[in-house]
C-alpha atoms as a PDB file:
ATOM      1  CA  UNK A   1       7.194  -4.568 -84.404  1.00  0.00           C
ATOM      2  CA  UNK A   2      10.204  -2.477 -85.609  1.00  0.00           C
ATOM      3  CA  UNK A   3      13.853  -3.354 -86.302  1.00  0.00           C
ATOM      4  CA  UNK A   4      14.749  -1.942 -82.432  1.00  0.00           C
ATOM      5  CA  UNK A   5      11.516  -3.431 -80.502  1.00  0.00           C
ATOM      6  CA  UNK A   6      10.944  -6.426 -79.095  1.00  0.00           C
ATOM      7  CA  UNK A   7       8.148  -8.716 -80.361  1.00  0.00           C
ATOM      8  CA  UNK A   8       5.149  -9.023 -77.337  1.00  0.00           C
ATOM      9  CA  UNK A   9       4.624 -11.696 -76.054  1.00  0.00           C
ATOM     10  CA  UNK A  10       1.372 -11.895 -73.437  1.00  0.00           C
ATOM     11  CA  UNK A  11       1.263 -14.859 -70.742  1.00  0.00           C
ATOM     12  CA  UNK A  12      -1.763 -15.836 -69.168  1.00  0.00           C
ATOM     13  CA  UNK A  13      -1.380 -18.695 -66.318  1.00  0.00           C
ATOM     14  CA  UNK A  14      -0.523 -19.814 -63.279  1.00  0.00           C
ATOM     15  CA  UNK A  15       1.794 -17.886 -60.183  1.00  0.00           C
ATOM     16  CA  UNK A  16       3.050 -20.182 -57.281  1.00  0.00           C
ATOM     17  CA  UNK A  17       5.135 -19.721 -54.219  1.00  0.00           C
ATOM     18  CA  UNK A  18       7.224 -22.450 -54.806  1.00  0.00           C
ATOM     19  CA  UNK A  19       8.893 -24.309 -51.422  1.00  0.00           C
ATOM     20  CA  UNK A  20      12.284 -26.383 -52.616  1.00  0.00           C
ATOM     21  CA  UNK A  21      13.318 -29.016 -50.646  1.00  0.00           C
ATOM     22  CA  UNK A  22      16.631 -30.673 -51.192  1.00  0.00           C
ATOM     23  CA  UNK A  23      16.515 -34.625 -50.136  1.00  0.00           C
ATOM     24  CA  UNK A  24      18.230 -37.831 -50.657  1.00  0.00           C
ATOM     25  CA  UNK A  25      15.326 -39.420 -52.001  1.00  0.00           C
ATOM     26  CA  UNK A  26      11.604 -38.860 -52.445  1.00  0.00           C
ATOM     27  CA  UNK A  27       9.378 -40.450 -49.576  1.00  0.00           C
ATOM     28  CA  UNK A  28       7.398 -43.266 -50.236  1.00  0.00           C
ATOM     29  CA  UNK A  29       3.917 -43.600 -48.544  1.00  0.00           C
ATOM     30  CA  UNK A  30       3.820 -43.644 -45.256  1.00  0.00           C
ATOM     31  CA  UNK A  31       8.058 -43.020 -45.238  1.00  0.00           C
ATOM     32  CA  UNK A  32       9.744 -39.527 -43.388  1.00  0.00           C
ATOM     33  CA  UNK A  33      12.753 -38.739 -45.402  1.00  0.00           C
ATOM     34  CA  UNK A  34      15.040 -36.134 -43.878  1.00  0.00           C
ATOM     35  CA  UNK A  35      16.063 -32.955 -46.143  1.00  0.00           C
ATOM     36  CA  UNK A  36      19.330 -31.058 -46.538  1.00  0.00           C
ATOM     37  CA  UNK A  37      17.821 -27.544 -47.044  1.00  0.00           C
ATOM     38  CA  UNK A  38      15.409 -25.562 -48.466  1.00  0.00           C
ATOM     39  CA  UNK A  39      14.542 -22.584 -50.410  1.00  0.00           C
ATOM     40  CA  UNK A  40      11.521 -20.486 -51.443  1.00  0.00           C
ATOM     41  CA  UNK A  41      11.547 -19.832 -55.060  1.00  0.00           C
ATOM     42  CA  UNK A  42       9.492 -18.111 -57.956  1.00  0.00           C
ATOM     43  CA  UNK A  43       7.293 -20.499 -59.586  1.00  0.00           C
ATOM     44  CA  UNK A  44       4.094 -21.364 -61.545  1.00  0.00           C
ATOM     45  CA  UNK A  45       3.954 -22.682 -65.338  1.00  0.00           C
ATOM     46  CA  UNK A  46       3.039 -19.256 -65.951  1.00  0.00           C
ATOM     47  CA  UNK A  47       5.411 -17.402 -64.464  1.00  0.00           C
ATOM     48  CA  UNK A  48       8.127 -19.530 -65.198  1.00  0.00           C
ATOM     49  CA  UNK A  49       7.620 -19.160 -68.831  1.00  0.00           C
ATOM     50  CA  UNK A  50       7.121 -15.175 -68.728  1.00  0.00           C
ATOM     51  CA  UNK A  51      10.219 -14.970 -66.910  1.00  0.00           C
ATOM     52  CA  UNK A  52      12.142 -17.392 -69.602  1.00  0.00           C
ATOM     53  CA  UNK A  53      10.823 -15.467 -72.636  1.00  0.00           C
ATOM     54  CA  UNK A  54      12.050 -12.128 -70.952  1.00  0.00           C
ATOM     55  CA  UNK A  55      14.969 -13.679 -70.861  1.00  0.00           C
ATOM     56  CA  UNK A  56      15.057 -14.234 -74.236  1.00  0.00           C
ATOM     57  CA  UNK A  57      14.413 -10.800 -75.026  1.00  0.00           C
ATOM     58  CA  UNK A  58      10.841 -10.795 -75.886  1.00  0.00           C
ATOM     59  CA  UNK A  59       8.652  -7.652 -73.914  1.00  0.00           C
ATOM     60  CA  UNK A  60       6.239  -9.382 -71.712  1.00  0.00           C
ATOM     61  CA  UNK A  61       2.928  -9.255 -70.070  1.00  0.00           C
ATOM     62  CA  UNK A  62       1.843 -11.652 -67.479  1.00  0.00           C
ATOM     63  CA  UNK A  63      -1.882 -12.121 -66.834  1.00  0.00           C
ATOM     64  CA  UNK A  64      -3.321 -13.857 -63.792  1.00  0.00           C
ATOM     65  CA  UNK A  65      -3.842 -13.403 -60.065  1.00  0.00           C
ATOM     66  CA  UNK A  66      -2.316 -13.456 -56.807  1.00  0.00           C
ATOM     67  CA  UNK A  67      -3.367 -13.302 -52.899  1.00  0.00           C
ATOM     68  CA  UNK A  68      -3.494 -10.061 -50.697  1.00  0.00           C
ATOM     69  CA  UNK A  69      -0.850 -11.983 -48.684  1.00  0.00           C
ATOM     70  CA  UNK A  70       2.872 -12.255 -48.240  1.00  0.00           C
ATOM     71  CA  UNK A  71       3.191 -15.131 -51.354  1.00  0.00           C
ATOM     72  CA  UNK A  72       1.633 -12.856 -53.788  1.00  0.00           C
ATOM     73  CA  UNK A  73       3.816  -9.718 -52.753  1.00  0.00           C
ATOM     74  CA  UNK A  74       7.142 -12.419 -53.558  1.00  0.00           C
ATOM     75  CA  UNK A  75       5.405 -13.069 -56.905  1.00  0.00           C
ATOM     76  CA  UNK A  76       4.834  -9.804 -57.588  1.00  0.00           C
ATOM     77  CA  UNK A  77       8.294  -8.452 -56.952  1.00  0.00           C
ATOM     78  CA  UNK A  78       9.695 -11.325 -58.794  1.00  0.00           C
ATOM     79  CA  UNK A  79       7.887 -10.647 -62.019  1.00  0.00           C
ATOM     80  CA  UNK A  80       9.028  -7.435 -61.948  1.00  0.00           C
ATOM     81  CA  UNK A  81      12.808  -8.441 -60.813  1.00  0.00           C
ATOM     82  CA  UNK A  82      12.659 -11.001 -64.331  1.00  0.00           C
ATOM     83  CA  UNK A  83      11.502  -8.149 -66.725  1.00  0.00           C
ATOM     84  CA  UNK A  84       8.050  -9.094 -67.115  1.00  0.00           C
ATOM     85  CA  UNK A  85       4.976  -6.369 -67.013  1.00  0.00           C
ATOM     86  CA  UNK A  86       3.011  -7.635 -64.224  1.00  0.00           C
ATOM     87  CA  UNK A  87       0.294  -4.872 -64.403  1.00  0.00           C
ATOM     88  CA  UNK A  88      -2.463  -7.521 -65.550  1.00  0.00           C
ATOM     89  CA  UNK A  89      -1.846  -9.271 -62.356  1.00  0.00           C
ATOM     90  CA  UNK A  90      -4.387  -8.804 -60.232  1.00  0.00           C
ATOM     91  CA  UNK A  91      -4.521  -9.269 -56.293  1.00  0.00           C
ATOM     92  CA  UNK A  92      -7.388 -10.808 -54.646  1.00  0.00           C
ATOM     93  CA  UNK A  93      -8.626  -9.856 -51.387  1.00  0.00           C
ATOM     94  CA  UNK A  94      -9.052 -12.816 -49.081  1.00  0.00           C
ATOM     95  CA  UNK A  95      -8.009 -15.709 -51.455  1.00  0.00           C
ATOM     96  CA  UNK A  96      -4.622 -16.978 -50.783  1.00  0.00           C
ATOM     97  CA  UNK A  97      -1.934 -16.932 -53.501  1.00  0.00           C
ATOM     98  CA  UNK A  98      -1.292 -20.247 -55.471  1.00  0.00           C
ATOM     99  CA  UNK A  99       1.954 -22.459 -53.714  1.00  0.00           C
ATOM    100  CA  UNK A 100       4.044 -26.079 -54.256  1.00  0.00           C
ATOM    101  CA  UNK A 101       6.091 -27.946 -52.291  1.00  0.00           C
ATOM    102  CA  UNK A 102       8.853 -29.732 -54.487  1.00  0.00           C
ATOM    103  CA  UNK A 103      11.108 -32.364 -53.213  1.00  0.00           C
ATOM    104  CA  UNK A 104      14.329 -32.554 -55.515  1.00  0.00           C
ATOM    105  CA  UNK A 105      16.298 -36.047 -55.038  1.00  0.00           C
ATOM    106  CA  UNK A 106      19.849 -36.594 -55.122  1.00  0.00           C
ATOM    107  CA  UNK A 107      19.895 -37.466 -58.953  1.00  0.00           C
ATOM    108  CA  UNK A 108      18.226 -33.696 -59.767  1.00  0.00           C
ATOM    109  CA  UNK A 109      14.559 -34.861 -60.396  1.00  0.00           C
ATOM    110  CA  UNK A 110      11.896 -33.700 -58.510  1.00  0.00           C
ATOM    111  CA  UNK A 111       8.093 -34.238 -57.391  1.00  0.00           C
ATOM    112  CA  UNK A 112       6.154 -31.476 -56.170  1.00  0.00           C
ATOM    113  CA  UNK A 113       2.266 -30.899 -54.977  1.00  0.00           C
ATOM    114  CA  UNK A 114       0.304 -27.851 -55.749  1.00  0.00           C
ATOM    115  CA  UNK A 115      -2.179 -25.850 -54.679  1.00  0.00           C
ATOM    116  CA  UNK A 116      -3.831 -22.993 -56.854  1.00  0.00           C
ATOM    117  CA  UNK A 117      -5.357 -20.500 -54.338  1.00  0.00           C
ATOM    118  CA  UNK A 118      -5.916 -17.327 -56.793  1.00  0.00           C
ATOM    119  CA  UNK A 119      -4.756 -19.296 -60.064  1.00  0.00           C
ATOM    120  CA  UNK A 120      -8.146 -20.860 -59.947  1.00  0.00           C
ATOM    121  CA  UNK A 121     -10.303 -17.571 -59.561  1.00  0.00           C
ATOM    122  CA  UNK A 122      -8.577 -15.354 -62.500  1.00  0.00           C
ATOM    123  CA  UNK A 123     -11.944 -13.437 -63.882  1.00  0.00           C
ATOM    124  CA  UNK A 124     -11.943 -14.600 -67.579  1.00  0.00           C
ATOM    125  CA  UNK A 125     -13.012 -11.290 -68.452  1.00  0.00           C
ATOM    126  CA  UNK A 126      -9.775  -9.715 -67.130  1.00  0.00           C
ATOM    127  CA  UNK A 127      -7.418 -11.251 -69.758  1.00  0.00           C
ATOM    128  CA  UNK A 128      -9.821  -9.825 -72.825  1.00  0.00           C
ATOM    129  CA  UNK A 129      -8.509  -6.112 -71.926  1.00  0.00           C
ATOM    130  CA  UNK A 130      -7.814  -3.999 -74.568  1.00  0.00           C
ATOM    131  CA  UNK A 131      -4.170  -2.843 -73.373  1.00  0.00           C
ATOM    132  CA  UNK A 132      -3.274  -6.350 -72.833  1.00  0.00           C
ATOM    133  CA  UNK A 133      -3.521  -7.314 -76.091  1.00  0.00           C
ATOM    134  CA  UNK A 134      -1.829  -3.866 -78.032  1.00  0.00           C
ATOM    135  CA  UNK A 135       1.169  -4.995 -80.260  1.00  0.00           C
ATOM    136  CA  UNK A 136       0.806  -8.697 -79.311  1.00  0.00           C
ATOM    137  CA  UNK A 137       2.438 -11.107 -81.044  1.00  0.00           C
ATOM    138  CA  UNK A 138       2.016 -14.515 -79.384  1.00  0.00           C
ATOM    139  CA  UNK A 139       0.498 -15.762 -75.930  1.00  0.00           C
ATOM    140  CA  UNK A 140       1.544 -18.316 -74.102  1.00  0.00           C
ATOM    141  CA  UNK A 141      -1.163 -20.625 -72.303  1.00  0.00           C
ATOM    142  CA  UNK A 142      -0.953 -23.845 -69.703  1.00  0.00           C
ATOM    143  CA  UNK A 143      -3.028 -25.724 -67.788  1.00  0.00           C
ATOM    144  CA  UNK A 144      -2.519 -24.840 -64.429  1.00  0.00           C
ATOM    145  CA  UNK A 145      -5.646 -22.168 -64.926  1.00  0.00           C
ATOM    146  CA  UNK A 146      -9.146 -22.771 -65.792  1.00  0.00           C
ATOM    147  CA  UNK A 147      -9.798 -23.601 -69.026  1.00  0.00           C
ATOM    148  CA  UNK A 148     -12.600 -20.529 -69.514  1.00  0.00           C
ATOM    149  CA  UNK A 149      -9.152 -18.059 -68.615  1.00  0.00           C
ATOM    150  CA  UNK A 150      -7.467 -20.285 -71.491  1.00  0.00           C
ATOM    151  CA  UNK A 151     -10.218 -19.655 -73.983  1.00  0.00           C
ATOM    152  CA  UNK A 152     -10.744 -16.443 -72.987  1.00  0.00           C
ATOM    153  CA  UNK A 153      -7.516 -15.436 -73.267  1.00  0.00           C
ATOM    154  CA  UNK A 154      -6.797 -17.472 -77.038  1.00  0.00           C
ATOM    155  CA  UNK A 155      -9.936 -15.791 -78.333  1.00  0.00           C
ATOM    156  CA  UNK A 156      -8.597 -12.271 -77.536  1.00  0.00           C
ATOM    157  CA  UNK A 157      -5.243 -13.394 -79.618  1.00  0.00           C
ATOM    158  CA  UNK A 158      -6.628 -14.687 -82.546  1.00  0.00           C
ATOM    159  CA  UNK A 159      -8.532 -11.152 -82.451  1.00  0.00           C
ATOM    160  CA  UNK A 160      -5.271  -9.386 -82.258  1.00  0.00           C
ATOM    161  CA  UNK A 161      -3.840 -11.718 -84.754  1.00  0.00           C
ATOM    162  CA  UNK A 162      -1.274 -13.258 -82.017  1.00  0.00           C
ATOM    163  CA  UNK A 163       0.031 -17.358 -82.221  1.00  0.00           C
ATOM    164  CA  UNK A 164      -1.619 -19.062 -79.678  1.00  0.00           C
ATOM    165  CA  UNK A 165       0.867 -21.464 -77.720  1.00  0.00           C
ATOM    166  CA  UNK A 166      -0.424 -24.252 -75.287  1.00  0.00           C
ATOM    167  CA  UNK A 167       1.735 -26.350 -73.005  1.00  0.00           C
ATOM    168  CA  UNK A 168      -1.019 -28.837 -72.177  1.00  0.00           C
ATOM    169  CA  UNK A 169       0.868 -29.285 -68.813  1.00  0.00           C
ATOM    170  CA  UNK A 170      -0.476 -30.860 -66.318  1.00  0.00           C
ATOM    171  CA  UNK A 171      -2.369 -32.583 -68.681  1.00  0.00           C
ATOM    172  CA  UNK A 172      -6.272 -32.430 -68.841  1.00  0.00           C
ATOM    173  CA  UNK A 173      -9.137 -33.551 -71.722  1.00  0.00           C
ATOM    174  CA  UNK A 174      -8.791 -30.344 -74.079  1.00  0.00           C
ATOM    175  CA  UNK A 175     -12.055 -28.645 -74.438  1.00  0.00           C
ATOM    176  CA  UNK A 176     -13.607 -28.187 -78.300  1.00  0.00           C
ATOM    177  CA  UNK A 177     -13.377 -24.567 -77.991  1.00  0.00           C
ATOM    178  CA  UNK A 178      -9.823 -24.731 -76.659  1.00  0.00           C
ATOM    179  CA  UNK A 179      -8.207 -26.712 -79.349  1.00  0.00           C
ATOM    180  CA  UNK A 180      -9.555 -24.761 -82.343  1.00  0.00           C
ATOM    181  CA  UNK A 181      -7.441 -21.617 -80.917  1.00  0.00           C
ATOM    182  CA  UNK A 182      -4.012 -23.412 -81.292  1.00  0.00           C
ATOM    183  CA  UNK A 183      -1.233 -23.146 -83.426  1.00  0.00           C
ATOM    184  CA  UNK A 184       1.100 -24.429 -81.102  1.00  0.00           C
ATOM    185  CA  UNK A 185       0.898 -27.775 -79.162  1.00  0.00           C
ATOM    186  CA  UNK A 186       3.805 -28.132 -76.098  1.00  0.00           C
ATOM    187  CA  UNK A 187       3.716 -31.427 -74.641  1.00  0.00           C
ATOM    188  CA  UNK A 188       6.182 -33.879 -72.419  1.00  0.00           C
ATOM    189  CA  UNK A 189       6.429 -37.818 -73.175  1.00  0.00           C
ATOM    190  CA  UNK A 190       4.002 -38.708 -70.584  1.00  0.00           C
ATOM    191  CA  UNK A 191       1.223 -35.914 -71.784  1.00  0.00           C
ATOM    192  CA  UNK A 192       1.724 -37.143 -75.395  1.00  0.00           C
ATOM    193  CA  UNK A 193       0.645 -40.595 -73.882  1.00  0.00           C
ATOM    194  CA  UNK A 194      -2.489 -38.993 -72.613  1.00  0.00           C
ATOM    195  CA  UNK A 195      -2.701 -37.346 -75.959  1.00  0.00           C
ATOM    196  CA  UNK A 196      -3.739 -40.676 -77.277  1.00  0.00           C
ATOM    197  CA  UNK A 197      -0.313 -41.292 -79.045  1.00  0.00           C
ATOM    198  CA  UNK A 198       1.860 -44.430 -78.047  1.00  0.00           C
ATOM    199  CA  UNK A 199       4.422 -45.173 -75.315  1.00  0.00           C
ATOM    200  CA  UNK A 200       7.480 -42.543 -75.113  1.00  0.00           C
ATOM    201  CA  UNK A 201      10.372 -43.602 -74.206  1.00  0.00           C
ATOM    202  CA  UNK A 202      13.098 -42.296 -76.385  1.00  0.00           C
ATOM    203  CA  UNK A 203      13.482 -39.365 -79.374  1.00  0.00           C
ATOM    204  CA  UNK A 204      12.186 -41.689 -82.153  1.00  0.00           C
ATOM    205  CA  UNK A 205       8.471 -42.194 -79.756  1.00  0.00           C
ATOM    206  CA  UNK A 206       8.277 -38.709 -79.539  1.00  0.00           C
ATOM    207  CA  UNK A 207       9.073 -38.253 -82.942  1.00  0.00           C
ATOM    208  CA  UNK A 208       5.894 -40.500 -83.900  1.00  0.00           C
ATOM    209  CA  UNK A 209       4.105 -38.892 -80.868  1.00  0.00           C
ATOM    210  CA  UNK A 210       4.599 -35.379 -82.705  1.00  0.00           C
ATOM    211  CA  UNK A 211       4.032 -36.770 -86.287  1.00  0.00           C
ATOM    212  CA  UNK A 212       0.563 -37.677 -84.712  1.00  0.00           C
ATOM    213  CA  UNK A 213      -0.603 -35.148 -82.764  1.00  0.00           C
ATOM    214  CA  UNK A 214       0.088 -32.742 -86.258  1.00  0.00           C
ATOM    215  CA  UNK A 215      -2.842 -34.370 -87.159  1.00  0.00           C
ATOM    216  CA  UNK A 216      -4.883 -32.070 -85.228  1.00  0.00           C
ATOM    217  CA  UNK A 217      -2.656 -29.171 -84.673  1.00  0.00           C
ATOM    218  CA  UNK A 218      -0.412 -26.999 -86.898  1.00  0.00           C
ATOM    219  CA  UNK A 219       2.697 -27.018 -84.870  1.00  0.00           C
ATOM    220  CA  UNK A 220       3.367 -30.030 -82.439  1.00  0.00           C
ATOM    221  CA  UNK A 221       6.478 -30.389 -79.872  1.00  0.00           C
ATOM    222  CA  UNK A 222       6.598 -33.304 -77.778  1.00  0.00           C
ATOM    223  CA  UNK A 223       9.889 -33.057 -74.986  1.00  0.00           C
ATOM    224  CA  UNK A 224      11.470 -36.306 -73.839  1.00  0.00           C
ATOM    225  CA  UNK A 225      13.322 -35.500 -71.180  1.00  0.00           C
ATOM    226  CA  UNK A 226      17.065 -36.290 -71.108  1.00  0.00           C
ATOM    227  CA  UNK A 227      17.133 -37.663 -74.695  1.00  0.00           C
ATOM    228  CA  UNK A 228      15.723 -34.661 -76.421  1.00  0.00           C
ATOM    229  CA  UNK A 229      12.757 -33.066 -78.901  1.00  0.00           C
ATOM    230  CA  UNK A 230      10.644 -33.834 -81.420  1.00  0.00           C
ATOM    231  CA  UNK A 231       9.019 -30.882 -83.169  1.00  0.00           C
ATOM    232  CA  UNK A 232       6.738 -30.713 -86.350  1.00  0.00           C
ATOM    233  CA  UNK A 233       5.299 -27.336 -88.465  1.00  0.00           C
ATOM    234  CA  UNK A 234       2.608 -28.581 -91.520  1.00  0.00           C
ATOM    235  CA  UNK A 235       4.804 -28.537 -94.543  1.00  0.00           C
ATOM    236  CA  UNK A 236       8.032 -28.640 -93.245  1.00  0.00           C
ATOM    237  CA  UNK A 237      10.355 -31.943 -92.456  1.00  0.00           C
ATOM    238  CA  UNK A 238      10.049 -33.068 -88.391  1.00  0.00           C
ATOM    239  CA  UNK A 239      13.262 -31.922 -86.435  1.00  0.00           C
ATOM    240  CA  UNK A 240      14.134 -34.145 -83.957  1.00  0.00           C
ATOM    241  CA  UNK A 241      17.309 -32.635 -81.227  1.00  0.00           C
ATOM    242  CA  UNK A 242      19.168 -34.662 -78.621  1.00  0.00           C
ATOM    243  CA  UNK A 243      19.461 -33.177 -75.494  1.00  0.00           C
ATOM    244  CA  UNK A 244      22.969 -31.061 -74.699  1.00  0.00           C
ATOM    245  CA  UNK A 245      24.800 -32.662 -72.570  1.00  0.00           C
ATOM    246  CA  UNK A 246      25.271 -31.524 -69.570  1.00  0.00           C
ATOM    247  CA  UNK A 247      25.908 -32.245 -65.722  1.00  0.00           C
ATOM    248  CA  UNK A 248      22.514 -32.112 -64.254  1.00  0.00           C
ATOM    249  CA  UNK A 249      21.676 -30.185 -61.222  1.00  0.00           C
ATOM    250  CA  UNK A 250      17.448 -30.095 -61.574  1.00  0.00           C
ATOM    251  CA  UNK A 251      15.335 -30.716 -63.733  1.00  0.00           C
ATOM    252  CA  UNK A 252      12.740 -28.684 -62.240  1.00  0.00           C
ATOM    253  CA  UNK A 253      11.519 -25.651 -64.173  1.00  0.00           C
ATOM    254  CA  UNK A 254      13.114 -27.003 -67.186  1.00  0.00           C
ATOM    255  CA  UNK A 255      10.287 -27.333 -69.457  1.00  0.00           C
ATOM    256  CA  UNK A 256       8.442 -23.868 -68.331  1.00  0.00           C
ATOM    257  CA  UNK A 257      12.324 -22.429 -69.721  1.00  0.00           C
ATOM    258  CA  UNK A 258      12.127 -24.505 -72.686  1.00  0.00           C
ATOM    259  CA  UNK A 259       8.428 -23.090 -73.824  1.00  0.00           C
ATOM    260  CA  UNK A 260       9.231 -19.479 -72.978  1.00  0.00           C
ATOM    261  CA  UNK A 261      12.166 -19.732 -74.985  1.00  0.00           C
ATOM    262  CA  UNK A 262      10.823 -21.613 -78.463  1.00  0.00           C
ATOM    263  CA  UNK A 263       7.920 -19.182 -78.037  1.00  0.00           C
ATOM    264  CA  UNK A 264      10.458 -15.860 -77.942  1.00  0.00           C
ATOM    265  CA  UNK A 265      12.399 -17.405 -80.707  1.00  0.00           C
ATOM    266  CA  UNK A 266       9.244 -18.002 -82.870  1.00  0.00           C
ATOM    267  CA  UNK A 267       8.376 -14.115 -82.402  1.00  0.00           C
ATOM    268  CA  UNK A 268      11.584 -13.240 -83.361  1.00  0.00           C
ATOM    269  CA  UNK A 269      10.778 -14.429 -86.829  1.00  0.00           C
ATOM    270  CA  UNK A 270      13.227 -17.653 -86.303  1.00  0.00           C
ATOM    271  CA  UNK A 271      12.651 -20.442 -88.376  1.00  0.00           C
ATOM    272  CA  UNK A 272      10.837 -23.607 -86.241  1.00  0.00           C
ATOM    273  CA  UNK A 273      14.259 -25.478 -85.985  1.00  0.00           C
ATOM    274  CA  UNK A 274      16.110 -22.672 -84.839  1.00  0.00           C
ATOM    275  CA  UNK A 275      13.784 -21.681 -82.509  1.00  0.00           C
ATOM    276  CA  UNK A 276      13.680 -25.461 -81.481  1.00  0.00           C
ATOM    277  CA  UNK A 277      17.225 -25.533 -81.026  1.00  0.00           C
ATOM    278  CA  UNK A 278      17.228 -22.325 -79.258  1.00  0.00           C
ATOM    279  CA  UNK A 279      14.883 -23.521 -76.831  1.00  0.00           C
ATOM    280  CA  UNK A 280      16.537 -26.767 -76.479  1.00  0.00           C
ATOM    281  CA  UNK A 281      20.029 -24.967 -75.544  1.00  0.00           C
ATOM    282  CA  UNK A 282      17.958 -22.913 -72.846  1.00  0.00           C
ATOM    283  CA  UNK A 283      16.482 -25.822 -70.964  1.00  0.00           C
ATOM    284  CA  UNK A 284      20.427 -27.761 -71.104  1.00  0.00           C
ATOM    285  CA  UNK A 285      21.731 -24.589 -69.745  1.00  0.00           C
ATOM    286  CA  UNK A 286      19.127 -24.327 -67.454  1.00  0.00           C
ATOM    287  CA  UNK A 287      19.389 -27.964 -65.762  1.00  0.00           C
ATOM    288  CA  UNK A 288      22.928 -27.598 -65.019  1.00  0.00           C
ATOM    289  CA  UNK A 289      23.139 -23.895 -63.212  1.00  0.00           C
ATOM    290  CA  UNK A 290      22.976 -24.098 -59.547  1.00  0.00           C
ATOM    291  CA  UNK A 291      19.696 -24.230 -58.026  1.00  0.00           C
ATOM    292  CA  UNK A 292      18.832 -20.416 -56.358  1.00  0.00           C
ATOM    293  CA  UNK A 293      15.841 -18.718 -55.694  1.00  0.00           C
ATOM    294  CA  UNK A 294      15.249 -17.341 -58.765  1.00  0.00           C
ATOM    295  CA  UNK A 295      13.937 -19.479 -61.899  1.00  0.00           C
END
């Protein structure tokens, strides 16, 4: 990377059409709650974060698969619209592209239900290409893939000497082969949990959560919501960040902004607390911009 390119950053993960509904409330079982509006929007961990490190000013390459149908052509264009290479993104005849419905409630938080379509039948052998991997200088994974596209794709960036960044979202056992590819662990309070690591339910958990979890892998972020982060790098002091405040309008997409930013700032050559602080300022400005069709 030279003084006037961007550092590459390669994403390999998840595309979904996402369907936003606007509500009062979430339904309970069994209850019909009716909706204000809603919207079809870009989404997928993957997608979200490729978009978000663009954003940031990193050149990007998105990995992964979509349907031969309407969805994927949305995805697609979107990609493209965000700054992101989509060549790697391959469309697959008779599969349909991956989708979620999301309910957002009055007070901005959200549930949503997903199904993969394509996201689930990436060839593993696709994300070891040569040209995906030229001048890379991190990849981003997540969990909404299978986890032989994860190792896969980690093994082909260690090769190429590129950081390896997981955000173990939604959260699953990590394989053997998985974890000793990391060098950076992105987690929420309630994955941290499943992590093994106690209860969190405020900054100082998640700072313990981290502090933990660095254990087993060089650089650890846990995210706690609306009170902040808790980051730790072997050899450095933790840095723990409250959360800006802001007036929230969703939460949703928040922490797919929040990992494509730390990741962008990390390529950049920014030390871990700036870059944690970076990212953190992303996600706060993220939460309170109006809700659109775009990320």
């Amino acid at each position: 990377m030279t003084l006037h390119q961007p550092p590459v950053i390669v994403v390999v993960g998840s595309l979904h059409y996402d369907i936003m509904v606007d509500a009062p409330d979430r339904p309970r079982k069994g209850e019909t709650v009716t909706g204000h509006a809603w919207v079809p929007k870009f989404g997928g961990k993957g997608g979200n974060q490729a978009v978000a490190a663009a954003r940031a000013g990193a050149h990007v390459r998105m990995a992964g698969a979509v349907g031969d149908d309407a969805f994927g052509r949305f995805l697609r264009a979107a990609l493209e619209d965000g700054g992101v290479d989509a060549t790697h993104v391959e469309t697959l005849a008779g599969t349909g592209s991956g989708m979620s419905v999301a309910i957002s409630d009055a007070g901005g938080d959200y549930g949503a239900v997903i199904v993969s379509g394509a996201n689930i039948a990436i060839d593993p052998g696709r994300v070891a290409a040569a040209d995906l991997w030229a001048g890379a200088s991190a990849l981003i994974l997540q969990n909404e893939v299978p986890d032989a596209v994860n190792v896969a794709a980690a093994r082909a960036a260690k090769a190429a000497g590129a950081l390896v960044c997981l955000n173990a979202a939604p959260y699953r056992p990590l394989s053997d082969d998985l974890a000793g590819l990391l060098d950076v662990l992105v987690v929420n309070a309630i994955e941290a949990e499943q992590f093994g690591s106690r209860g969190v339910a405020g900054l100082d958990d998640a700072r313990a959560a981290a502090e933990a979890l660095a254990a087993r892998f060089p650089v650890v972020v846990v995210t706690a919501g609306g009170d902040g982060v808790a980051g730790v790098k072997r050899g450095e002091p933790t840095v723990t960040l409250r959360a800006r405040p802001v007036t929230l309008v969703s939460t949703h997409g928040a922490g797919d902004v929040f990992v494509g930013a730390l990741v962008a700032a990390l390529t950049f050559g920014k030390p871990f607390d700036e870059s944690l602080s970076d990212a953190n300022e992303a996600a706060g400005r993220h939460v309170s911009t109006t809700k659109s069709a775009a990320l």
